[in-house]
PDB file of N, CA and C in Angstrom:
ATOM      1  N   UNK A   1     174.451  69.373  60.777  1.00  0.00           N
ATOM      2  CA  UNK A   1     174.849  69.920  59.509  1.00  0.00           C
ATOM      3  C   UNK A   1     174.336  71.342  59.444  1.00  0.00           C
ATOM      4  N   UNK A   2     174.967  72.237  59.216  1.00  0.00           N
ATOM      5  CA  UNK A   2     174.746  73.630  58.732  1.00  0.00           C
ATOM      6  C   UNK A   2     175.321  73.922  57.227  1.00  0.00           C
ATOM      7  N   UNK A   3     174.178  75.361  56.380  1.00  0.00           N
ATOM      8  CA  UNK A   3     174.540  75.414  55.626  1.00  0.00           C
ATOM      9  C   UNK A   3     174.619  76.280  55.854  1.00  0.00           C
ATOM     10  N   UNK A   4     175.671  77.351  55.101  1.00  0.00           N
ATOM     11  CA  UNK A   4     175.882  78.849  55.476  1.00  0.00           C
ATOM     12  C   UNK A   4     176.520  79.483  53.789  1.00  0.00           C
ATOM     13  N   UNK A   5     176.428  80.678  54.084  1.00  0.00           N
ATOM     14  CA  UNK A   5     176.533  81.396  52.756  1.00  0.00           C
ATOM     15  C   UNK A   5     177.933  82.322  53.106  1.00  0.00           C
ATOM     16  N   UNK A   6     178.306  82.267  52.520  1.00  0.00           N
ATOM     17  CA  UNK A   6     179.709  83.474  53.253  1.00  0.00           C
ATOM     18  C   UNK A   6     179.963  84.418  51.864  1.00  0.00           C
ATOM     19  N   UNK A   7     179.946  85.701  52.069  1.00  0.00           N
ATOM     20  CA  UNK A   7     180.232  86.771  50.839  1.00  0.00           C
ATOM     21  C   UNK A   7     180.652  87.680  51.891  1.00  0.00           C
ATOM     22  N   UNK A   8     181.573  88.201  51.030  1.00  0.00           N
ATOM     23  CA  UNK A   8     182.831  89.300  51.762  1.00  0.00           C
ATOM     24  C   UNK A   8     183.223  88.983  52.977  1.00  0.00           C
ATOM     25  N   UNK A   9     183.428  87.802  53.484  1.00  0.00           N
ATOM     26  CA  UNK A   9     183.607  87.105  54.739  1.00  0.00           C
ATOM     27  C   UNK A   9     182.882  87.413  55.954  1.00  0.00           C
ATOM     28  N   UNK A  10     181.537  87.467  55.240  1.00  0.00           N
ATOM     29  CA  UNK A  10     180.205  87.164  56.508  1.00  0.00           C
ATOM     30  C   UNK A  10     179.778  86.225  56.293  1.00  0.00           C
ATOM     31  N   UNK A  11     179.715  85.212  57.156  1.00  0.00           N
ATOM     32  CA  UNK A  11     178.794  84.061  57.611  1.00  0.00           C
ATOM     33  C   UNK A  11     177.475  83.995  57.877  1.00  0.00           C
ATOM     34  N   UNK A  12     176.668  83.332  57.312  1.00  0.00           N
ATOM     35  CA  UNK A  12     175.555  83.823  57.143  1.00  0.00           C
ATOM     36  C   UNK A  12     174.728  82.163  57.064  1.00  0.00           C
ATOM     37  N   UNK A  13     173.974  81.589  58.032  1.00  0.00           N
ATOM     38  CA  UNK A  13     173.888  80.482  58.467  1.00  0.00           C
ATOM     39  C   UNK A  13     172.258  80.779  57.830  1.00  0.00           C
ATOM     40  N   UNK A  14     172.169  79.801  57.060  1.00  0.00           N
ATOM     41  CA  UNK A  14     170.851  79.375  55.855  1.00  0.00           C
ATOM     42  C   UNK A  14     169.738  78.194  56.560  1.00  0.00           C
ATOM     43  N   UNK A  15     170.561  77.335  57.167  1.00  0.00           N
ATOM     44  CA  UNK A  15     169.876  76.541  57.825  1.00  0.00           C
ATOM     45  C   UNK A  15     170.533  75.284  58.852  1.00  0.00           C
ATOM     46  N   UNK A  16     170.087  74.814  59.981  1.00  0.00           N
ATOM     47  CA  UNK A  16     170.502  73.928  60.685  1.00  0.00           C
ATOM     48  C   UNK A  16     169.655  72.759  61.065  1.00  0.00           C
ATOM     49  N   UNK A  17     170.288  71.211  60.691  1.00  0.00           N
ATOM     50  CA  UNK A  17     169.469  70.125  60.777  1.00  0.00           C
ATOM     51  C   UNK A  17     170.076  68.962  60.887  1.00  0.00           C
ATOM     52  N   UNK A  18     169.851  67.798  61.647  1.00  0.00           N
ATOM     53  CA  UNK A  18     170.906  66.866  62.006  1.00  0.00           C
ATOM     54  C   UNK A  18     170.593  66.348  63.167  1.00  0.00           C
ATOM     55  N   UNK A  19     171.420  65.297  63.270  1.00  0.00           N
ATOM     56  CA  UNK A  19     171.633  64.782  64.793  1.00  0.00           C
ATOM     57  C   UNK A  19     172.811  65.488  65.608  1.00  0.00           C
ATOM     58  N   UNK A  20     172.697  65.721  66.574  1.00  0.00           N
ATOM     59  CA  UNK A  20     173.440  66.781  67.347  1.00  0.00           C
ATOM     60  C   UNK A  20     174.765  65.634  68.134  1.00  0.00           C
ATOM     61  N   UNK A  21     174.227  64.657  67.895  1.00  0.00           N
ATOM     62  CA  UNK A  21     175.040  64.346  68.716  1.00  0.00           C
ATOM     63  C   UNK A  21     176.303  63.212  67.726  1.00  0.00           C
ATOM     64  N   UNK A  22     175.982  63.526  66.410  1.00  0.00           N
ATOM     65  CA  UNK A  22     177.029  63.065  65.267  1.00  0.00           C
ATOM     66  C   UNK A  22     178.354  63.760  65.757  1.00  0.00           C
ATOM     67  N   UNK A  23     179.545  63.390  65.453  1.00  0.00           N
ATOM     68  CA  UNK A  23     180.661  63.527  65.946  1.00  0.00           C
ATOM     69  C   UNK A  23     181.359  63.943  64.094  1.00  0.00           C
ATOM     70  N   UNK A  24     182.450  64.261  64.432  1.00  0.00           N
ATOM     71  CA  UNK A  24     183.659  64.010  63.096  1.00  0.00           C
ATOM     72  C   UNK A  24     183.846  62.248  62.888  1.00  0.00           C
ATOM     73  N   UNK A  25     183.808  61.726  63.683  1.00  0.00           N
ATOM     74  CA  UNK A  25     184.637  60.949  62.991  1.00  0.00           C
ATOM     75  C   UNK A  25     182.993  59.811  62.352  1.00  0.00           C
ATOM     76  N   UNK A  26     181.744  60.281  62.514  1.00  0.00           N
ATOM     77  CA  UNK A  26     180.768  59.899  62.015  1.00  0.00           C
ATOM     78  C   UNK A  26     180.869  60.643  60.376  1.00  0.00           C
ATOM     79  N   UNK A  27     180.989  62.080  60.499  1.00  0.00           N
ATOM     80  CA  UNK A  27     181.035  62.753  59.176  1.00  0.00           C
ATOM     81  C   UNK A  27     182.248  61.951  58.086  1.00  0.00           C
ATOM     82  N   UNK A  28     183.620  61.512  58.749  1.00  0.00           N
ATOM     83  CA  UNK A  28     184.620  61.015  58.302  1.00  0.00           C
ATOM     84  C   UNK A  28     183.990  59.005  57.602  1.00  0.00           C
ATOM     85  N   UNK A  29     183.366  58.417  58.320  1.00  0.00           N
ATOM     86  CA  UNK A  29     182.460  57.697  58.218  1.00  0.00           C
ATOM     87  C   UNK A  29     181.768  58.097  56.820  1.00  0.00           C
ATOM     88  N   UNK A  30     180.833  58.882  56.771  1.00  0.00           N
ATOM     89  CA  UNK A  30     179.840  58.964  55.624  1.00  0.00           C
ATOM     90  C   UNK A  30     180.682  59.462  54.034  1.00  0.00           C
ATOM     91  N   UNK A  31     181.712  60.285  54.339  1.00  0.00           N
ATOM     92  CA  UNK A  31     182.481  60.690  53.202  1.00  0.00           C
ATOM     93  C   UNK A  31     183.233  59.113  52.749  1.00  0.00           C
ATOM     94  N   UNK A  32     183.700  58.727  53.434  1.00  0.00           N
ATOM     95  CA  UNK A  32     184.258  57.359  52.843  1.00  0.00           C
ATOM     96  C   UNK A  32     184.004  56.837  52.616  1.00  0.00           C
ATOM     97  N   UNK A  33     182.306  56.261  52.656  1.00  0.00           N
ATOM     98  CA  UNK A  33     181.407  55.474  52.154  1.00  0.00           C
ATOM     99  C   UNK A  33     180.884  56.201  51.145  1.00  0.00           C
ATOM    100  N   UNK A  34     181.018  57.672  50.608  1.00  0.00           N
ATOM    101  CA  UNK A  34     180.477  58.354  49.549  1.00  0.00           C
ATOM    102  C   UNK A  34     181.320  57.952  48.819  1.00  0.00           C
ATOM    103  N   UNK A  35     182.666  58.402  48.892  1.00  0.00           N
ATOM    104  CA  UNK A  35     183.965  58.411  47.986  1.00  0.00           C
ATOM    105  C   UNK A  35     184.148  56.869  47.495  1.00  0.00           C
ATOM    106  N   UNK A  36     183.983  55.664  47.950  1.00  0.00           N
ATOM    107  CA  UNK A  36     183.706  54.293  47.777  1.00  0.00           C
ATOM    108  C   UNK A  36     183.087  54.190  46.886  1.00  0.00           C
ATOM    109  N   UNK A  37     181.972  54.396  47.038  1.00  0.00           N
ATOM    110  CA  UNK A  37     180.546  54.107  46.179  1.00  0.00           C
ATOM    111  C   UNK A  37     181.011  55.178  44.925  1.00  0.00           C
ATOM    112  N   UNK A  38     181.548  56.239  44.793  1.00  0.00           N
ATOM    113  CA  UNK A  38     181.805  57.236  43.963  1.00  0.00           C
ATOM    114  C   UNK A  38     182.695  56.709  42.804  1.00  0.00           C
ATOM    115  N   UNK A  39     183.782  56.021  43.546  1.00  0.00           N
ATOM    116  CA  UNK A  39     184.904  55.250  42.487  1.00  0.00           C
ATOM    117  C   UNK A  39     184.352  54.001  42.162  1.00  0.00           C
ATOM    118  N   UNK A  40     184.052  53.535  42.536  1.00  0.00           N
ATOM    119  CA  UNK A  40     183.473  52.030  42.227  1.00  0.00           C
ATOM    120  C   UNK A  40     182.845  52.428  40.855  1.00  0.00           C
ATOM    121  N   UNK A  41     181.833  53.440  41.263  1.00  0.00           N
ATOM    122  CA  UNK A  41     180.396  54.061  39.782  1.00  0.00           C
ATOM    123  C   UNK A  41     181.521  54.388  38.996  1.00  0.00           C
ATOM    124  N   UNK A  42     183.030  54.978  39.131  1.00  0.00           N
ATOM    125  CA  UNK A  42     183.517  55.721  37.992  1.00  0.00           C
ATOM    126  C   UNK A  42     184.752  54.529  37.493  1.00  0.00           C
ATOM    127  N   UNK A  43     185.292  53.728  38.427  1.00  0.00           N
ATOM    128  CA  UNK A  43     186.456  52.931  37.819  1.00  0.00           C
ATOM    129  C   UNK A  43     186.038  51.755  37.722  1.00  0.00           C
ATOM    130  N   UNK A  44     184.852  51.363  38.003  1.00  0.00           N
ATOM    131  CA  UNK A  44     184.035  50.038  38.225  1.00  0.00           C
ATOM    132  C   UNK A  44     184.933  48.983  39.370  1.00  0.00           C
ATOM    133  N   UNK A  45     185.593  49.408  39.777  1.00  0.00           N
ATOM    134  CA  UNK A  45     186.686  48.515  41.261  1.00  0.00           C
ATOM    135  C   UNK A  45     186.041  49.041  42.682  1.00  0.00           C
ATOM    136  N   UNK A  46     185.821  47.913  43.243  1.00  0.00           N
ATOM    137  CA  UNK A  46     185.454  47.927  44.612  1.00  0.00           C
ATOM    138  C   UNK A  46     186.668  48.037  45.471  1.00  0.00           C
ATOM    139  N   UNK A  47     186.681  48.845  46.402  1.00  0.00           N
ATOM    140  CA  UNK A  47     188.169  49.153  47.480  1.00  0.00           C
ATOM    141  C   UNK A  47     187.728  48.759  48.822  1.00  0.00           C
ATOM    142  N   UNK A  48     186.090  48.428  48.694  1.00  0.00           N
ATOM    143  CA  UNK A  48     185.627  48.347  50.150  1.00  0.00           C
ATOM    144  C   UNK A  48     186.889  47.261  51.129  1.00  0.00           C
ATOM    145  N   UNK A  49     187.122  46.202  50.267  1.00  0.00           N
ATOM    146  CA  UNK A  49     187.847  44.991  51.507  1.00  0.00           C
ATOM    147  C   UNK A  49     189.489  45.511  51.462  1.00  0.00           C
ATOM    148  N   UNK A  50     189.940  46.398  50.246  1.00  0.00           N
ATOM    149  CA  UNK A  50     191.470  46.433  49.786  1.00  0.00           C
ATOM    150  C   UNK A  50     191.806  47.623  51.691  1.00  0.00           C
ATOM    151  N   UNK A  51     192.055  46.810  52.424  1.00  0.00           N
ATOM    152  CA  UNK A  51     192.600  47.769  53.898  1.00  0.00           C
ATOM    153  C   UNK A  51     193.050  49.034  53.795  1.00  0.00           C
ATOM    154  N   UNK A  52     194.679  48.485  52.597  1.00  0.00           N
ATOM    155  CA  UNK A  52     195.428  49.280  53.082  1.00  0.00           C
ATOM    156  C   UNK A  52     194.971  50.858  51.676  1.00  0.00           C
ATOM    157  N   UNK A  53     194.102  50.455  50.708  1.00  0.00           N
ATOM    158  CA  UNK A  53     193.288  51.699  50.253  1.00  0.00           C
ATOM    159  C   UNK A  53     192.180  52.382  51.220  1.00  0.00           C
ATOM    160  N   UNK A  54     191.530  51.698  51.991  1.00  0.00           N
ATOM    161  CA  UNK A  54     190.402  52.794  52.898  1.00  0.00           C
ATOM    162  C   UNK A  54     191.072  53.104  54.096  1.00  0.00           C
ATOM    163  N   UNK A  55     192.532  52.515  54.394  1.00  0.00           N
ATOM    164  CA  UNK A  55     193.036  53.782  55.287  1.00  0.00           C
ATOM    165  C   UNK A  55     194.011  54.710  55.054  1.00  0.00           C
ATOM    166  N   UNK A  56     194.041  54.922  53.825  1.00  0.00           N
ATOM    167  CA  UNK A  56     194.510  56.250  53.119  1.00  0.00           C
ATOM    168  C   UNK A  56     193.438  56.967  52.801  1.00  0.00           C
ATOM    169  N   UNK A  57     192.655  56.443  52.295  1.00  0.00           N
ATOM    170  CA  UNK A  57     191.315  56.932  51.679  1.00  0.00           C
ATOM    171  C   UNK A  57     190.643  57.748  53.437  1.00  0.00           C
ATOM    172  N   UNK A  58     190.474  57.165  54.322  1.00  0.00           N
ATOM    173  CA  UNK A  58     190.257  57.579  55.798  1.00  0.00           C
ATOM    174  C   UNK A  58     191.179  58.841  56.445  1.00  0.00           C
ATOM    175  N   UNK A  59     192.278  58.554  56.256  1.00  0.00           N
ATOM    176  CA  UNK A  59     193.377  59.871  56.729  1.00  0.00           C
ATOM    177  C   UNK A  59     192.911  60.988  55.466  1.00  0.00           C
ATOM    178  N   UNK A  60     192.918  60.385  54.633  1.00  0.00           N
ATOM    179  CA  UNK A  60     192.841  61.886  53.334  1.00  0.00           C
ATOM    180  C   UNK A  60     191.300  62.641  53.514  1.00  0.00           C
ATOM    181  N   UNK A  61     190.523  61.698  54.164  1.00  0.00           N
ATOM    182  CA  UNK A  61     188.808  62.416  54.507  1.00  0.00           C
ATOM    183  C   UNK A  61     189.598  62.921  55.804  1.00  0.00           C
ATOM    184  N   UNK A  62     190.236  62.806  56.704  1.00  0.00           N
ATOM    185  CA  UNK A  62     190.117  63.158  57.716  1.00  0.00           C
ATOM    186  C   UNK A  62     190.729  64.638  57.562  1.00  0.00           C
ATOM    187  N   UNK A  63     192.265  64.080  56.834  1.00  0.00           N
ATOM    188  CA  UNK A  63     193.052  66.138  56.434  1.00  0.00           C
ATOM    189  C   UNK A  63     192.021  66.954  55.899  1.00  0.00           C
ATOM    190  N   UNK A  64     191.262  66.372  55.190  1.00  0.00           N
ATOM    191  CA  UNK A  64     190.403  67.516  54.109  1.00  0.00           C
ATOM    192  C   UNK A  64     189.252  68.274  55.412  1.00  0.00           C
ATOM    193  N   UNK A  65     188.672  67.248  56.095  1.00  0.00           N
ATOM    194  CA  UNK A  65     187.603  67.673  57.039  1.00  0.00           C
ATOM    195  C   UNK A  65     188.675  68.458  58.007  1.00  0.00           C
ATOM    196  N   UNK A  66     189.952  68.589  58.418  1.00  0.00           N
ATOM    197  CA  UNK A  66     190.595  69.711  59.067  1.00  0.00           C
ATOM    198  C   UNK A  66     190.822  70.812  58.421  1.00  0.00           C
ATOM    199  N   UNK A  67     191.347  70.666  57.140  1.00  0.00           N
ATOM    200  CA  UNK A  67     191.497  71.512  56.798  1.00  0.00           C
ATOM    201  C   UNK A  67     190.499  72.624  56.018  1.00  0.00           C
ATOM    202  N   UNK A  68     189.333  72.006  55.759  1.00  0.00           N
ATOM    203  CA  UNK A  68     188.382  73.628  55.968  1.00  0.00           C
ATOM    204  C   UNK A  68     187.839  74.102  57.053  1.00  0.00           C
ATOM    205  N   UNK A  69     188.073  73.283  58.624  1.00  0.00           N
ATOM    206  CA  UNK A  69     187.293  73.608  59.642  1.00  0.00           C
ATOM    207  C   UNK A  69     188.847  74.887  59.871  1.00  0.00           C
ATOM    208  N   UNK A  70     189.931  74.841  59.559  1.00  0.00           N
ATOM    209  CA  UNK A  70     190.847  75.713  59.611  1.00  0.00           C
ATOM    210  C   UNK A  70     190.232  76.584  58.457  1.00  0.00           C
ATOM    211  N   UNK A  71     189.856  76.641  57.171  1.00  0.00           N
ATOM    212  CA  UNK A  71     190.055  77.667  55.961  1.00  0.00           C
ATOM    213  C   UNK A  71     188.678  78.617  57.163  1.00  0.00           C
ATOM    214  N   UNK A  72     187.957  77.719  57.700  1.00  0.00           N
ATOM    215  CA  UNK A  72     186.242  78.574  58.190  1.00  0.00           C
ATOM    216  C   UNK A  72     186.739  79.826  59.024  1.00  0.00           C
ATOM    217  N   UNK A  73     187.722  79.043  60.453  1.00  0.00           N
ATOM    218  CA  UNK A  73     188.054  79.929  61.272  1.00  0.00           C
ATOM    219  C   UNK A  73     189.044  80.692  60.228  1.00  0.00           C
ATOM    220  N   UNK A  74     189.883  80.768  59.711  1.00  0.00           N
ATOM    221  CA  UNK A  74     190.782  81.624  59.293  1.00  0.00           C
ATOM    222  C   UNK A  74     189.714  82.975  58.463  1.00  0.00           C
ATOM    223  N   UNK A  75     189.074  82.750  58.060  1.00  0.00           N
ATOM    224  CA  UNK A  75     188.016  83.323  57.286  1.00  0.00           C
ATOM    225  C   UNK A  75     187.459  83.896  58.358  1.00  0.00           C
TER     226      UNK A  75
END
């Protein structure tokens, strides 16, 4: 995990810490178990066993995690 600061499109890396050897589809992993636990606290419904919701819920963590590793480089 890195945190970085970006103003006027400089990158500017604040700090680095983690297991190095975590992958995407570990990060894709932890967001879906956030976003789970997130709706459950807000709609009181569990989606953990409903399939065919955590693999939409899985593709939609996965576009979002592409698409800022694209907004970073484009930047």
């Amino acid at each position: 995990m890195s945190i970085m600061t970006i103003e006027d499109g400089n990158f500017t890396v604040k700090a680095v810490d983690g297991d190095t050897h975590l992958g995407g589809e570990d990060f894709d992993r932890r967001l879906v178990e956030y976003l789970m636990k997130d709706f459950k606290r807000k709609h009181k419904k569990d989606i953990s066993k409903d399939k065919k919701a955590l693999s939409k819920l899985r593709i939609q963590c996965e576009l979002v995690k592409r698409r800022l590793s694209l907004e970073k480089a484009v930047k």
